[in-house]
N, C-alpha and C. Protein backbone atom coordinates (compact mmCIF):
# COMPACT_ATOMS: atom_id res chain seq x y z
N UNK A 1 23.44 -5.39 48.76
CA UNK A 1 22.05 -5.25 48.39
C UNK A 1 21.81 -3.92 47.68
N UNK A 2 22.70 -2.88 48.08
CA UNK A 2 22.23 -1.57 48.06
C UNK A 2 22.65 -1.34 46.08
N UNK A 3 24.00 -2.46 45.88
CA UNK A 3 24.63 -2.34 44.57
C UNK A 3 23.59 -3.07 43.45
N UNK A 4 23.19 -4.30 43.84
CA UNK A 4 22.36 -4.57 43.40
C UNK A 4 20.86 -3.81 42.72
N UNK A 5 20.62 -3.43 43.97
CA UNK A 5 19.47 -2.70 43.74
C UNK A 5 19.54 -1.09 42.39
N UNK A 6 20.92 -1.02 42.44
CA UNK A 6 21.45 0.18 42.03
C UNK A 6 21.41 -0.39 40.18
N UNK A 7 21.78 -1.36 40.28
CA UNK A 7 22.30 -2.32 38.81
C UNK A 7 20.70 -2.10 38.23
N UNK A 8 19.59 -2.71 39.14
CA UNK A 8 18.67 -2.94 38.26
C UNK A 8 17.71 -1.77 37.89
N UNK A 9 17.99 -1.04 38.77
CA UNK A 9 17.28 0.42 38.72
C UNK A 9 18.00 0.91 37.48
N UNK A 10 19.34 0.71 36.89
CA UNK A 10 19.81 1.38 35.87
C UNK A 10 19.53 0.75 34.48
N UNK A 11 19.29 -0.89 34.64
CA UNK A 11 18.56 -1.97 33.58
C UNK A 11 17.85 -1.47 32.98
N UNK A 12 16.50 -0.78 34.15
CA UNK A 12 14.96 -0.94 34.18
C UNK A 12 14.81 0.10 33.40
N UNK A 13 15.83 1.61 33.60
CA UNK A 13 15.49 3.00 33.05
C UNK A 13 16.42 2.62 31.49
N UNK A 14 17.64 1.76 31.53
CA UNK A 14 18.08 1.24 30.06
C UNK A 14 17.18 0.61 29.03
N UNK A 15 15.98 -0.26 29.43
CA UNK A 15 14.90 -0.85 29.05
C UNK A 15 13.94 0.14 28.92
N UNK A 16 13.29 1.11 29.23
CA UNK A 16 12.79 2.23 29.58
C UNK A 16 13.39 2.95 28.12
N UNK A 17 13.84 3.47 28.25
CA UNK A 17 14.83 4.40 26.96
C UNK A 17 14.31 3.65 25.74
N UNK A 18 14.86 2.41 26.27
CA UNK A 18 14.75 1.74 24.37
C UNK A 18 13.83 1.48 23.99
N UNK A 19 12.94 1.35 25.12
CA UNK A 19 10.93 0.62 24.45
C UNK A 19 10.57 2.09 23.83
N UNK A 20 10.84 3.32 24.61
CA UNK A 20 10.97 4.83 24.33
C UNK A 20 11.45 4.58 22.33
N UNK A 21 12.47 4.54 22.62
CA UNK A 21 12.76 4.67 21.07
C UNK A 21 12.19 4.10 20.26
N UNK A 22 12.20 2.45 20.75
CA UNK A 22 11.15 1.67 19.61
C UNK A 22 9.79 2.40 19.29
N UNK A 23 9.08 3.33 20.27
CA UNK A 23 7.92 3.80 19.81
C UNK A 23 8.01 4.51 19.08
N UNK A 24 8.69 5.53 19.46
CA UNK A 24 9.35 6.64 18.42
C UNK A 24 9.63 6.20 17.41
N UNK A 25 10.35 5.71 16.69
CA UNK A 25 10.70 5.00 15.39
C UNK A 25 9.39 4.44 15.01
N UNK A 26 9.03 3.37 15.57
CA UNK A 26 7.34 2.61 15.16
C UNK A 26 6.45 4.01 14.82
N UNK A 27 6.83 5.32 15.50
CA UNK A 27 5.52 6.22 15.13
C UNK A 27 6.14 7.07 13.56
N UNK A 28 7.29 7.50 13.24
CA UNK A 28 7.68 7.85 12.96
C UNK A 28 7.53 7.34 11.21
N UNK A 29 8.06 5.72 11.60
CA UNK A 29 7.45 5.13 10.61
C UNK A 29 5.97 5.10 9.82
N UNK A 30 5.38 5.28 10.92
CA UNK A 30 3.83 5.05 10.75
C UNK A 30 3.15 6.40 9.80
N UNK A 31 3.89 7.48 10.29
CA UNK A 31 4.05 8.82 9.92
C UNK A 31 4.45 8.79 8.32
N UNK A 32 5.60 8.03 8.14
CA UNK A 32 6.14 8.36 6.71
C UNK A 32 4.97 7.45 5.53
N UNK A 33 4.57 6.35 6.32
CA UNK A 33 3.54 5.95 5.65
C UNK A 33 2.55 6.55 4.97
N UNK A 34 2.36 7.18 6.07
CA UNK A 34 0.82 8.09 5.48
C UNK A 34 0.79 9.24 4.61
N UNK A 35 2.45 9.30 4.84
CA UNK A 35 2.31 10.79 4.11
C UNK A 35 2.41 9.77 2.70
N UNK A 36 3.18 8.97 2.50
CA UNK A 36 3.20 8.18 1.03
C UNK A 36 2.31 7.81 0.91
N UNK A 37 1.37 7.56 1.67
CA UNK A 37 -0.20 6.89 0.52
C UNK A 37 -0.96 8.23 0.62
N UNK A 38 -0.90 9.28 1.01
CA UNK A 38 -1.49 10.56 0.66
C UNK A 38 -1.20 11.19 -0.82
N UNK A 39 0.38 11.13 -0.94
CA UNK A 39 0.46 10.91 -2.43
C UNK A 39 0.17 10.04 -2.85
N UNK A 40 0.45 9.21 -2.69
CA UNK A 40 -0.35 7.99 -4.06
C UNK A 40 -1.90 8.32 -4.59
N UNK A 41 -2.54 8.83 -3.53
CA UNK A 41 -4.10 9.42 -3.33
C UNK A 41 -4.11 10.46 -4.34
N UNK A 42 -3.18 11.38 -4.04
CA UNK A 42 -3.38 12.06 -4.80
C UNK A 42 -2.92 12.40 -6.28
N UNK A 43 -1.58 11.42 -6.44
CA UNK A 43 -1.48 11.51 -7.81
C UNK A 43 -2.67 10.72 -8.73
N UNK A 44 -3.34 9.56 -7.41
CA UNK A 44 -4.01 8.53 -8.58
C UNK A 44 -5.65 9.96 -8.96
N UNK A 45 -5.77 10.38 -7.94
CA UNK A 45 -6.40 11.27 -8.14
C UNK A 45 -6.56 12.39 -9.11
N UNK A 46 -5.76 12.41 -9.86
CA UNK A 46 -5.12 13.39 -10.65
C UNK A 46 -5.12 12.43 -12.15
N UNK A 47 -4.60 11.07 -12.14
CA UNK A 47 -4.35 10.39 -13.11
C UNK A 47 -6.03 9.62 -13.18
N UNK A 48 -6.80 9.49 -12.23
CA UNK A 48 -8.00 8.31 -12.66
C UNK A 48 -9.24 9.15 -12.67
N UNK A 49 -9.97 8.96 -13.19
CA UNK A 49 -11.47 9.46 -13.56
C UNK A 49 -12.47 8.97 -12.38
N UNK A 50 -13.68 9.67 -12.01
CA UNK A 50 -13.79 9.33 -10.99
C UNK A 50 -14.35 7.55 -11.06
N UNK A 51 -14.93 6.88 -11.75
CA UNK A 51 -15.43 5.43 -12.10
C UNK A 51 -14.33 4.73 -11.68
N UNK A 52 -13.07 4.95 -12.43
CA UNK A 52 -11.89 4.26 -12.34
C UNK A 52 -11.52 4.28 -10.85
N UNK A 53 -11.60 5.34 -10.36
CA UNK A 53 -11.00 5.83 -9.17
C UNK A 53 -11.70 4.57 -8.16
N UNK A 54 -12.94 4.59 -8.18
CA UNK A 54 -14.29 3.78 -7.56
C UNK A 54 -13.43 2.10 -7.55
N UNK A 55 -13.11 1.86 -9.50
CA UNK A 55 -13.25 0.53 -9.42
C UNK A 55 -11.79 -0.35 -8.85
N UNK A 56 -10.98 0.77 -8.92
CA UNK A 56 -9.54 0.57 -7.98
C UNK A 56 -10.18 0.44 -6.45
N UNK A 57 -10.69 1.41 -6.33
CA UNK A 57 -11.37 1.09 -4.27
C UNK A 57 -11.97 -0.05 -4.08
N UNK A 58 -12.42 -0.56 -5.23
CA UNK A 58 -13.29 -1.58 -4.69
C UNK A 58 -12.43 -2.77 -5.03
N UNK A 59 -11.49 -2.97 -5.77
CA UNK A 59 -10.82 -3.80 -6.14
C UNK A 59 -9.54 -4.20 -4.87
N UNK A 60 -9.30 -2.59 -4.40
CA UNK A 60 -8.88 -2.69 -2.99
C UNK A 60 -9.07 -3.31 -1.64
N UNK A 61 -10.46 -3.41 -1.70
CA UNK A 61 -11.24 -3.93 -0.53
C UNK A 61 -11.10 -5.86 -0.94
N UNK A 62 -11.31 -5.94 -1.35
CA UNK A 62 -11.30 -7.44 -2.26
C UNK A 62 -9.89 -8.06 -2.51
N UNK A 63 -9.05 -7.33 -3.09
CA UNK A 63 -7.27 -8.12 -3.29
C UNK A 63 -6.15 -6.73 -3.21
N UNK A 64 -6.48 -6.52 -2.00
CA UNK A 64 -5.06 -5.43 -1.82
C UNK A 64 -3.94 -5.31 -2.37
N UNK A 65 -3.50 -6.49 -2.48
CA UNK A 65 -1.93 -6.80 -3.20
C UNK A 65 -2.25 -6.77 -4.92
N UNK A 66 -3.29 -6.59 -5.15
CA UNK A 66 -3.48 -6.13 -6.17
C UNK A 66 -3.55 -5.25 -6.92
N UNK A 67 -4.57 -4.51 -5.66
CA UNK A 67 -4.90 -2.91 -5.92
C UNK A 67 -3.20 -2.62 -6.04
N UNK A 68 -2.54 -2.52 -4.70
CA UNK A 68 -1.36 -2.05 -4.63
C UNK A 68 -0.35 -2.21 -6.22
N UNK A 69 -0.27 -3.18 -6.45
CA UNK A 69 0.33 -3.44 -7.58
C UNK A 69 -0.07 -2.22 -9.29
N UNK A 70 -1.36 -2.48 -9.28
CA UNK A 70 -1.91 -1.60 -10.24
C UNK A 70 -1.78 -0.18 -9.97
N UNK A 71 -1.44 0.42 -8.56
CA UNK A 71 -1.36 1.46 -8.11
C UNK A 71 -0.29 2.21 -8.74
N UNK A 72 0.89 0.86 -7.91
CA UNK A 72 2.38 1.57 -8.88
C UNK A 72 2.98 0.82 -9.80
N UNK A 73 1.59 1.07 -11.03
CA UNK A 73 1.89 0.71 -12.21
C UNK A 73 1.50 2.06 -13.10
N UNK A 74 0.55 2.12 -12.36
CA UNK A 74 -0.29 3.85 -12.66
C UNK A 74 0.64 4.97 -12.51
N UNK A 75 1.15 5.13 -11.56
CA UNK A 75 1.89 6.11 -11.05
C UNK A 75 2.73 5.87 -11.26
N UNK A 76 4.22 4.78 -11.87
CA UNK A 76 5.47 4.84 -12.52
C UNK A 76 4.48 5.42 -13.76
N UNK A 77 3.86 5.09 -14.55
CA UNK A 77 3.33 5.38 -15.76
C UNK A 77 3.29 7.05 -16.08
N UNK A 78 2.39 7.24 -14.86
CA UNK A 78 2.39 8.86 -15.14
C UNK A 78 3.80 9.69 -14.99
N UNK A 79 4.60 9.30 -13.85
CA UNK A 79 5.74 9.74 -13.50
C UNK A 79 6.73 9.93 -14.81
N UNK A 80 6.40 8.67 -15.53
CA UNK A 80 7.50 8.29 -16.88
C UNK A 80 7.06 9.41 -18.04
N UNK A 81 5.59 9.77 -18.04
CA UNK A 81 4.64 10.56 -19.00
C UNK A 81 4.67 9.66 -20.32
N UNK A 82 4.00 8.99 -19.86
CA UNK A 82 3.54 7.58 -20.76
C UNK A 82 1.92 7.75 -20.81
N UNK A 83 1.17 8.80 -19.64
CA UNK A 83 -0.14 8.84 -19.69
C UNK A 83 -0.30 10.34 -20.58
N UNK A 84 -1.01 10.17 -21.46
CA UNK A 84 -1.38 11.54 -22.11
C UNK A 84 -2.61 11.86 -21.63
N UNK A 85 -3.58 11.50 -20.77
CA UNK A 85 -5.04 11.12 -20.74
C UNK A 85 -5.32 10.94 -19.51
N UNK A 86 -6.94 10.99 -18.80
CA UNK A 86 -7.03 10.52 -17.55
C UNK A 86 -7.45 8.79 -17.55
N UNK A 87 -7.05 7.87 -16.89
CA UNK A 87 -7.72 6.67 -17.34
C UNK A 87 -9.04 6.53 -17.10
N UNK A 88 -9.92 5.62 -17.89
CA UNK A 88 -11.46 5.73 -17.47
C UNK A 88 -11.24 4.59 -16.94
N UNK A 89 -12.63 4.43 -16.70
CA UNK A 89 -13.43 2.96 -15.88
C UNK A 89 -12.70 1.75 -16.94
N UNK A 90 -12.92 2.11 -18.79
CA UNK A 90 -13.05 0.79 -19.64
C UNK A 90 -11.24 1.11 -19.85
N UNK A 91 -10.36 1.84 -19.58
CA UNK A 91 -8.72 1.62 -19.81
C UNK A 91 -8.81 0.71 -18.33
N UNK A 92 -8.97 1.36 -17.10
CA UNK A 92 -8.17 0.43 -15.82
C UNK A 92 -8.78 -0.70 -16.76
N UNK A 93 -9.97 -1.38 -17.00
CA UNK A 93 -10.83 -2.85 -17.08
C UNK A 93 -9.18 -3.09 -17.83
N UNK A 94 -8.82 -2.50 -18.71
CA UNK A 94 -7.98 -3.48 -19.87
C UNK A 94 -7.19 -3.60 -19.22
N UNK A 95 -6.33 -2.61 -18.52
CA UNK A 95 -5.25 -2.55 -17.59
C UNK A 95 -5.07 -3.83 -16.92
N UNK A 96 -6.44 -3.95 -16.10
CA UNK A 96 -6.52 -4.90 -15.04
C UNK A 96 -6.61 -6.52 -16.02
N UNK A 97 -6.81 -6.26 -16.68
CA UNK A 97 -6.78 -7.63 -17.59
C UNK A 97 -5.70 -8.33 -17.85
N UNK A 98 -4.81 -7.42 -18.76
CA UNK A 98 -3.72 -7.44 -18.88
C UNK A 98 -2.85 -8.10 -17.43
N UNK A 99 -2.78 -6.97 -16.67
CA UNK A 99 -2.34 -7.02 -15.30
C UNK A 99 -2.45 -8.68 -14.44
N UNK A 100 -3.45 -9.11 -14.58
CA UNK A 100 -3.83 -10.51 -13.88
C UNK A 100 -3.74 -11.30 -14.89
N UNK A 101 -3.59 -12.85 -14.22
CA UNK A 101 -3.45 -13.80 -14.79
C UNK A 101 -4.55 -14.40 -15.41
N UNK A 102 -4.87 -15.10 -16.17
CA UNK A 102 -5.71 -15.47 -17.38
C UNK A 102 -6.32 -17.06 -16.61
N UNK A 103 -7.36 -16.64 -16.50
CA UNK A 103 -7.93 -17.82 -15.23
C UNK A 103 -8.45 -19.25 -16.50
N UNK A 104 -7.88 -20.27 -15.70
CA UNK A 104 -8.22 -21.26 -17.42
C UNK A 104 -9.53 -21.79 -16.79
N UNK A 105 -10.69 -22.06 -17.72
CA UNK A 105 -11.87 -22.36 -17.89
C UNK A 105 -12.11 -23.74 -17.15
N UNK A 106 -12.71 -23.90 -16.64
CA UNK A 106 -13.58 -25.42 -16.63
C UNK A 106 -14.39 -25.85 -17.15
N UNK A 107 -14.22 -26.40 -18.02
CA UNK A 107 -15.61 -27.39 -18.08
C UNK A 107 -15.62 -28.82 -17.60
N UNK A 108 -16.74 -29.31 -17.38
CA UNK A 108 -17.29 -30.43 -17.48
C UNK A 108 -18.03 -30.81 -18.45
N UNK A 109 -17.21 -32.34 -18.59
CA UNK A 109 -17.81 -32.88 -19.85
C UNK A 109 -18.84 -34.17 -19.07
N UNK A 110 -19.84 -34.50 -19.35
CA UNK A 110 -20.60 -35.93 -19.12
C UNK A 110 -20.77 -36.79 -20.15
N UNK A 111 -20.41 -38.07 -19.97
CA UNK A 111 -20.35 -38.99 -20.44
C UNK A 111 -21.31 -39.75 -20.22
């Protein structure tokens, strides 16, 4: 009984350790995150005007995987020095045009 008891007491603190690490790592991660969208913040900050800046946030709130996308399209751009300029409100619009797919029209016809 006494070996037993000995086995699981050493399980429990083996299980113990590793949920330990998984947090650690999970925080760690969580950590490197933030510091990367702090830059992204701040290069887009640097590269967008404040309108533009606005119409990326709001475009954020609405299709993330979008925003994200246009994000690091912006920022390979500047990185490459392909931007001579800050972008305004009416470059992202073209950007974003470009960028998305070309929605085909409906009509209805009545007969």
């Amino acid at each position: 009984m006494d070996e037993l008891e000995e086995i699981r007491r050493r399980r429990l603190a083996e299980l113990q350790q590793q949920r330990q690490r998984e947090i650690e790592e999970l925080r760690r991660q969580q950590e490197m995150q933030r510091e990367i969208e702090a830059q992204k913040r701040a290069i887009l900050r640097v590269i967008l005007e404040p309108e533009a800046r606005e119409r990326l946030a709001r475009i954020k709130l609405a299709h993330p995987e979008i925003s994200e996308s246009i994000e690091n399209q912006l920022i390979a751009m500047a990185q490459s020095g392909r931007l001579r300029q800050k972008i305004t409100d009416e470059m992202l619009v073209e950007i974003l045009k470009k960028a998305l797919p070309k929605k085909r029209e409906t009509r209805i016809i009545r007969k």
